[in-house]
C-alpha atoms as a PDB file:
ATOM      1  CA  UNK A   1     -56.010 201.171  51.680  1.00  0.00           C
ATOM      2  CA  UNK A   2     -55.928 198.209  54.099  1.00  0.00           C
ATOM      3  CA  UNK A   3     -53.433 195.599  53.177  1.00  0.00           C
ATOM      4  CA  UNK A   4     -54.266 191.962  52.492  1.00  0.00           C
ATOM      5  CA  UNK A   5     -52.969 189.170  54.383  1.00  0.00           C
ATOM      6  CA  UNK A   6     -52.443 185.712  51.802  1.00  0.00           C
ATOM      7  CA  UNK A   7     -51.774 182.731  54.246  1.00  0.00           C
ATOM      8  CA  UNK A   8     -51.674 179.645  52.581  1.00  0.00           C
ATOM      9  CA  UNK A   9     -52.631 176.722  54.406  1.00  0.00           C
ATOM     10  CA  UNK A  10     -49.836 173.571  53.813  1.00  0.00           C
ATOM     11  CA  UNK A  11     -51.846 170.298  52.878  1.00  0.00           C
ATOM     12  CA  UNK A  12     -50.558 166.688  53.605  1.00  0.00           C
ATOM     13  CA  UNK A  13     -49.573 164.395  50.421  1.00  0.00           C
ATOM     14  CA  UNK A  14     -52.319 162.052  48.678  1.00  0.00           C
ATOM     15  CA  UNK A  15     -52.339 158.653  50.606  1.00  0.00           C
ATOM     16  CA  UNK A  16     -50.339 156.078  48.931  1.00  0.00           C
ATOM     17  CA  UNK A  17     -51.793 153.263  47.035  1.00  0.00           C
ATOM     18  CA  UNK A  18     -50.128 149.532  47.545  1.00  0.00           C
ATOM     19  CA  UNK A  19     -49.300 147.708  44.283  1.00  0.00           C
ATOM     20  CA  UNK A  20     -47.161 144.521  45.866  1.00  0.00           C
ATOM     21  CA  UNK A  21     -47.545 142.512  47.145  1.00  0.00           C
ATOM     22  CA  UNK A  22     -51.466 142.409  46.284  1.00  0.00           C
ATOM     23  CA  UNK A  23     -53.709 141.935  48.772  1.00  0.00           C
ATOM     24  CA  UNK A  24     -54.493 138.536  49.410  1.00  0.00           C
ATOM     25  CA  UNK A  25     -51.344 137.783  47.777  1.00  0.00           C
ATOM     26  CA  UNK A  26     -48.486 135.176  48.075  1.00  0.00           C
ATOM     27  CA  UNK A  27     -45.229 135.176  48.008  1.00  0.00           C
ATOM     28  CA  UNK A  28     -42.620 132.073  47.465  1.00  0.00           C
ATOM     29  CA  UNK A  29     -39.548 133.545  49.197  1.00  0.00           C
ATOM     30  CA  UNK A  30     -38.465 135.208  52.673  1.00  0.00           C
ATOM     31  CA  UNK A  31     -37.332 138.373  49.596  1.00  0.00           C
ATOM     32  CA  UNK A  32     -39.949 140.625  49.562  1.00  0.00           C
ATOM     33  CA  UNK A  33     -40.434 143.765  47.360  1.00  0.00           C
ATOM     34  CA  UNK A  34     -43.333 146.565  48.055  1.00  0.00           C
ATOM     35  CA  UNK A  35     -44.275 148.766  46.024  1.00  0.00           C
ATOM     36  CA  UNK A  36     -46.676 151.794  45.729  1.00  0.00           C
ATOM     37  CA  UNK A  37     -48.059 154.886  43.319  1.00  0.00           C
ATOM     38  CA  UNK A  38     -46.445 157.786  44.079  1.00  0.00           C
ATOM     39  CA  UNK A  39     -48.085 160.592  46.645  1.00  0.00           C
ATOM     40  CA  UNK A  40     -48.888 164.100  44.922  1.00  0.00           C
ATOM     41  CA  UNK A  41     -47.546 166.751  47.283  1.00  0.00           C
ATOM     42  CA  UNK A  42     -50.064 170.524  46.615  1.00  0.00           C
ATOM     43  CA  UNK A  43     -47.217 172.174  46.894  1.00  0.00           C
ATOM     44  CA  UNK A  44     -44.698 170.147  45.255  1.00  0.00           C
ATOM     45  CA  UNK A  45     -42.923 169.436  48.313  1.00  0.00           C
ATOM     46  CA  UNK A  46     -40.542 166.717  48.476  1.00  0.00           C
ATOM     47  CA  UNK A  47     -42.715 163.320  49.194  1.00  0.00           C
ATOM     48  CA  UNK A  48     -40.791 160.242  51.616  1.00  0.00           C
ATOM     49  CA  UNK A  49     -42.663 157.291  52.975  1.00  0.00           C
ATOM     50  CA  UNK A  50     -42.639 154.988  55.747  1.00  0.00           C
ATOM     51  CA  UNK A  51     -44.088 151.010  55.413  1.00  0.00           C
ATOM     52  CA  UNK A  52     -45.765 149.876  58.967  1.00  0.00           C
ATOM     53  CA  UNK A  53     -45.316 145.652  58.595  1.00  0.00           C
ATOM     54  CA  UNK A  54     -47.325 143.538  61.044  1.00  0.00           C
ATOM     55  CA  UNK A  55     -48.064 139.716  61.775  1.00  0.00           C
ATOM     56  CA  UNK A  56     -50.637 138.899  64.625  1.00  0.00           C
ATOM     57  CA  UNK A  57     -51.717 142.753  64.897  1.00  0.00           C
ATOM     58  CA  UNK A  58     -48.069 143.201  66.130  1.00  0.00           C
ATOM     59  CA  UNK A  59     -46.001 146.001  64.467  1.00  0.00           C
ATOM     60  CA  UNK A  60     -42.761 144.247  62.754  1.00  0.00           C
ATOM     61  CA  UNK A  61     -41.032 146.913  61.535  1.00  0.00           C
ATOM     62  CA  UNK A  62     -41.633 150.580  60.356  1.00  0.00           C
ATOM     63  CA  UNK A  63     -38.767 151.562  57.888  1.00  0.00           C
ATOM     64  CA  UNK A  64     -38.225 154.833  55.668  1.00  0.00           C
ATOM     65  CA  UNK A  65     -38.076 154.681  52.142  1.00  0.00           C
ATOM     66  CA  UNK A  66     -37.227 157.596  49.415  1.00  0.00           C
ATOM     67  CA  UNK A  67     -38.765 155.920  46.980  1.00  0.00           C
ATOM     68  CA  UNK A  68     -41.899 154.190  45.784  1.00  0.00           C
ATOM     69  CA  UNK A  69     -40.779 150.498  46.936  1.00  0.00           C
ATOM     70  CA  UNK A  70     -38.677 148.502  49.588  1.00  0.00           C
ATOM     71  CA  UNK A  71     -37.102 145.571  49.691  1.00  0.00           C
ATOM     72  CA  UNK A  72     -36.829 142.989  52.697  1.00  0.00           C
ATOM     73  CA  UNK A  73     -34.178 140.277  51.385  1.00  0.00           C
ATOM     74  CA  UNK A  74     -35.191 137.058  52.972  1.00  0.00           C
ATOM     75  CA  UNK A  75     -36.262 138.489  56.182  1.00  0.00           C
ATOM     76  CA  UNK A  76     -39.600 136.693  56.509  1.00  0.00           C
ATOM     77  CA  UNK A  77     -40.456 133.330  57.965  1.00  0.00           C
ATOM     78  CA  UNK A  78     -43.695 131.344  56.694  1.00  0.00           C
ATOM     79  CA  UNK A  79     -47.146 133.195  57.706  1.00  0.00           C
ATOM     80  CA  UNK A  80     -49.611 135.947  57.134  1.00  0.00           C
ATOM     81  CA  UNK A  81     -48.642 139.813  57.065  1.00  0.00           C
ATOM     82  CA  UNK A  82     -50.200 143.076  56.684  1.00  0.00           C
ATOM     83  CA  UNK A  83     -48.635 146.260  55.428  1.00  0.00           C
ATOM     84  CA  UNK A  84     -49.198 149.833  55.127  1.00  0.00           C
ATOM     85  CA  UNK A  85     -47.538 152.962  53.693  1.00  0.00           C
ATOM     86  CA  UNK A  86     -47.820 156.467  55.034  1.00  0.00           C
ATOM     87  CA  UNK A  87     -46.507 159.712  53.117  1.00  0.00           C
ATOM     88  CA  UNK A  88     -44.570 162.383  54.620  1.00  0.00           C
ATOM     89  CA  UNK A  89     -43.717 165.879  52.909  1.00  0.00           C
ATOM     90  CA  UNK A  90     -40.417 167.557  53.714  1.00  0.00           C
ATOM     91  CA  UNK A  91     -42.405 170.066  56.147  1.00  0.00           C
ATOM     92  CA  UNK A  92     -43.440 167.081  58.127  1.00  0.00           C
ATOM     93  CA  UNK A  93     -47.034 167.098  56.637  1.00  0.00           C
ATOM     94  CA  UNK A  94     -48.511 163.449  56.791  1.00  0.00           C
ATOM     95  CA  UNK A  95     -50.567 161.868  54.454  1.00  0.00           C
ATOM     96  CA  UNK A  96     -52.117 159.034  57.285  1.00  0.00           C
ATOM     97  CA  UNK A  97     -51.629 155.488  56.467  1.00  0.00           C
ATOM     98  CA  UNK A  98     -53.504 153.928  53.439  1.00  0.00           C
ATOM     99  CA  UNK A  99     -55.574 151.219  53.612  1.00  0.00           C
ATOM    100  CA  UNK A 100     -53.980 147.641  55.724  1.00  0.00           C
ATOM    101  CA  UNK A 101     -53.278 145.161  52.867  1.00  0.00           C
ATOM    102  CA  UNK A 102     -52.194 141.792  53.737  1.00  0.00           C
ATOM    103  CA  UNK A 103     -50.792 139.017  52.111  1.00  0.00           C
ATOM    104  CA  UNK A 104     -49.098 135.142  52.819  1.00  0.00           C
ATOM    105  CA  UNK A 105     -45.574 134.085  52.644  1.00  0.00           C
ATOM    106  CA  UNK A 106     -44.975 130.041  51.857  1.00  0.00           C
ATOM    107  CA  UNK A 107     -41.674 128.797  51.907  1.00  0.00           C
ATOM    108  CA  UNK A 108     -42.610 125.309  51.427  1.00  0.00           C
ATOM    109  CA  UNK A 109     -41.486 123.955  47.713  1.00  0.00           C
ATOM    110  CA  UNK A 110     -44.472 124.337  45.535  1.00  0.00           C
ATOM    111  CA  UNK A 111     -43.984 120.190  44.496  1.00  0.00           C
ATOM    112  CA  UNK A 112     -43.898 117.628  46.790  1.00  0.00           C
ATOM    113  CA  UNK A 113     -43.304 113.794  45.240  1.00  0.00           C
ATOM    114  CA  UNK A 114     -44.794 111.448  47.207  1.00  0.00           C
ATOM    115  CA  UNK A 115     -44.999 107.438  46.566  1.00  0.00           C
ATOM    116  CA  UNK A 116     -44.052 105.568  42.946  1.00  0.00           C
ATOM    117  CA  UNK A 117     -40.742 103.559  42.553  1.00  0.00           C
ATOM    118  CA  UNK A 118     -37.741 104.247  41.421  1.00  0.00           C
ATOM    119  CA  UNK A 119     -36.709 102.977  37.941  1.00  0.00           C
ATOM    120  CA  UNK A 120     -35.046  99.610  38.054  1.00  0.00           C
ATOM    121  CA  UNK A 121     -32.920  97.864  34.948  1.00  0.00           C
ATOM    122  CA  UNK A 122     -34.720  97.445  32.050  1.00  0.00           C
ATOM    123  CA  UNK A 123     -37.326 100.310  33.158  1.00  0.00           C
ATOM    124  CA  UNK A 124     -38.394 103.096  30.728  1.00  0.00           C
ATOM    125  CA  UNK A 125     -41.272 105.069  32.357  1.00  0.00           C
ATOM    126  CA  UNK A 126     -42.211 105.680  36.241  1.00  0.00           C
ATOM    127  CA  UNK A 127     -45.323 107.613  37.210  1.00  0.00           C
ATOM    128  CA  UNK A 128     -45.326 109.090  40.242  1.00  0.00           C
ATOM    129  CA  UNK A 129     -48.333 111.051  42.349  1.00  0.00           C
ATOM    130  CA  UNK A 130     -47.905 114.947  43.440  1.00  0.00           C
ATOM    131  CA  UNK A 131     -49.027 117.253  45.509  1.00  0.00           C
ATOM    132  CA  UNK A 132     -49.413 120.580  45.101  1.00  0.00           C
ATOM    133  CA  UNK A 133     -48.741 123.458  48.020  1.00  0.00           C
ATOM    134  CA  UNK A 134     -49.885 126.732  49.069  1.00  0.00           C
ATOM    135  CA  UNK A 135     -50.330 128.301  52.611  1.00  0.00           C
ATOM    136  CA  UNK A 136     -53.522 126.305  53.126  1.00  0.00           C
ATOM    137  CA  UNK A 137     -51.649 122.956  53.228  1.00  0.00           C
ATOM    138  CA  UNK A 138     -51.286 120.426  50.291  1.00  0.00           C
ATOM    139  CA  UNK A 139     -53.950 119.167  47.826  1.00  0.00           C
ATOM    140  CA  UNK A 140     -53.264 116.463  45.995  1.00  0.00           C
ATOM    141  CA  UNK A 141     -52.854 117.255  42.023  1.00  0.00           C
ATOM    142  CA  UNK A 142     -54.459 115.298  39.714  1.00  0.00           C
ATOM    143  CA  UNK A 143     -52.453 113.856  37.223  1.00  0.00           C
ATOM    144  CA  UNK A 144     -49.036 111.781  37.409  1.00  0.00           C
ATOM    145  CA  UNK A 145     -45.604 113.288  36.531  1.00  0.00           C
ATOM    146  CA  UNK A 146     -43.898 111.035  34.303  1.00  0.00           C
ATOM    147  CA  UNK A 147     -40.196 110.528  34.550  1.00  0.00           C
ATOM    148  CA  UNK A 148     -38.979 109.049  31.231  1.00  0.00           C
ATOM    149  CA  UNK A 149     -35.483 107.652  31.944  1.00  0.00           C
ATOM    150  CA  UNK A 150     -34.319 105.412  28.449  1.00  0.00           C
ATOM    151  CA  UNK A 151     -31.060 103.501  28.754  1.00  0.00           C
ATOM    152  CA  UNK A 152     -30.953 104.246  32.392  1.00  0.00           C
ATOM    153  CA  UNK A 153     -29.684 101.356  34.651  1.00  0.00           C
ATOM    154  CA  UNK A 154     -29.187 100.863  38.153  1.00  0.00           C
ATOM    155  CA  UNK A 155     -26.020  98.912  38.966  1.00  0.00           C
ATOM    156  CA  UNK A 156     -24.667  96.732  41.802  1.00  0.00           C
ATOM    157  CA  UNK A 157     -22.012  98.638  43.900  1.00  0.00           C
ATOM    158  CA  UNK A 158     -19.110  96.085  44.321  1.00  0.00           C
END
């Protein structure tokens, strides 16, 4: 009888799939959150991650994470970034990065409130023109916001 040999053959995590921020995306605030799906380990091994962040095809940061998202509170200044996530099993099998997603942050105020008048005694209504904001500069909106101030009256100072 000749004894058989089993080796099994360890195999890297699933790559991860991004969720947040979509690609293409855009984000209001320096606070960003990413998140992912989950990797699926073959052999059930414990499954940690590490986010790549660029700008510019410069690496940012690369930071660990347990879990399926990570937070960067207000961390970000106004531009274009791409991210990917890499799995890692706990006997250092790696999954290779997913695919590069990239998406915009804009820290400008969404409403900008250009030219109109201010209300003066006896007034009641005031339109005034907007603009709209996103990345790609301002477009103007069309419409007019109307402030309706009743009873409101500007006084001298003395």
């Amino acid at each position: 009888v000749t004894p058989t040999v089993v080796a099994q053959v360890p195999h890297a995590p699933s790559v991860p799939v991004l969720r947040s921020p979509s690609d293409s995306g855009l984000v209001t605030s320096g606070d960003v959150t990413f998140t992912w799906d989950a990797s699926i380990d073959p052999e059930g091994d414990a499954v940690n991650y590490r986010l790549e962040l660029s700008r510019d095809g410069a690496v940012l940061a690369s930071l660990n994470a347990a879990g399926t998202s990570l937070t960067l509170p207000g961390t970000l200044s106004a531009g274009t970034y791409t991210w990917r996530v890499e799995a890692q099993d706990s006997q250092g099998h790696r999954s290779g990065f997913s695919s590069p997603s990239s998406f915009s942050v804009a820290l400008d105020p969404l409403w900008r409130i250009t030219g109109g008048q201010g209300l003066e005694e006896d007034d009641t209504a005031r339109g005034f023109a907007c603009s709209a904001g996103g990345p790609s500069g301002w477009a103007p909106w069309i419409g007019t916001l109307v402030l309706l101030a009743w009873g409101l009256r500007r006084r001298p100072v003395r």
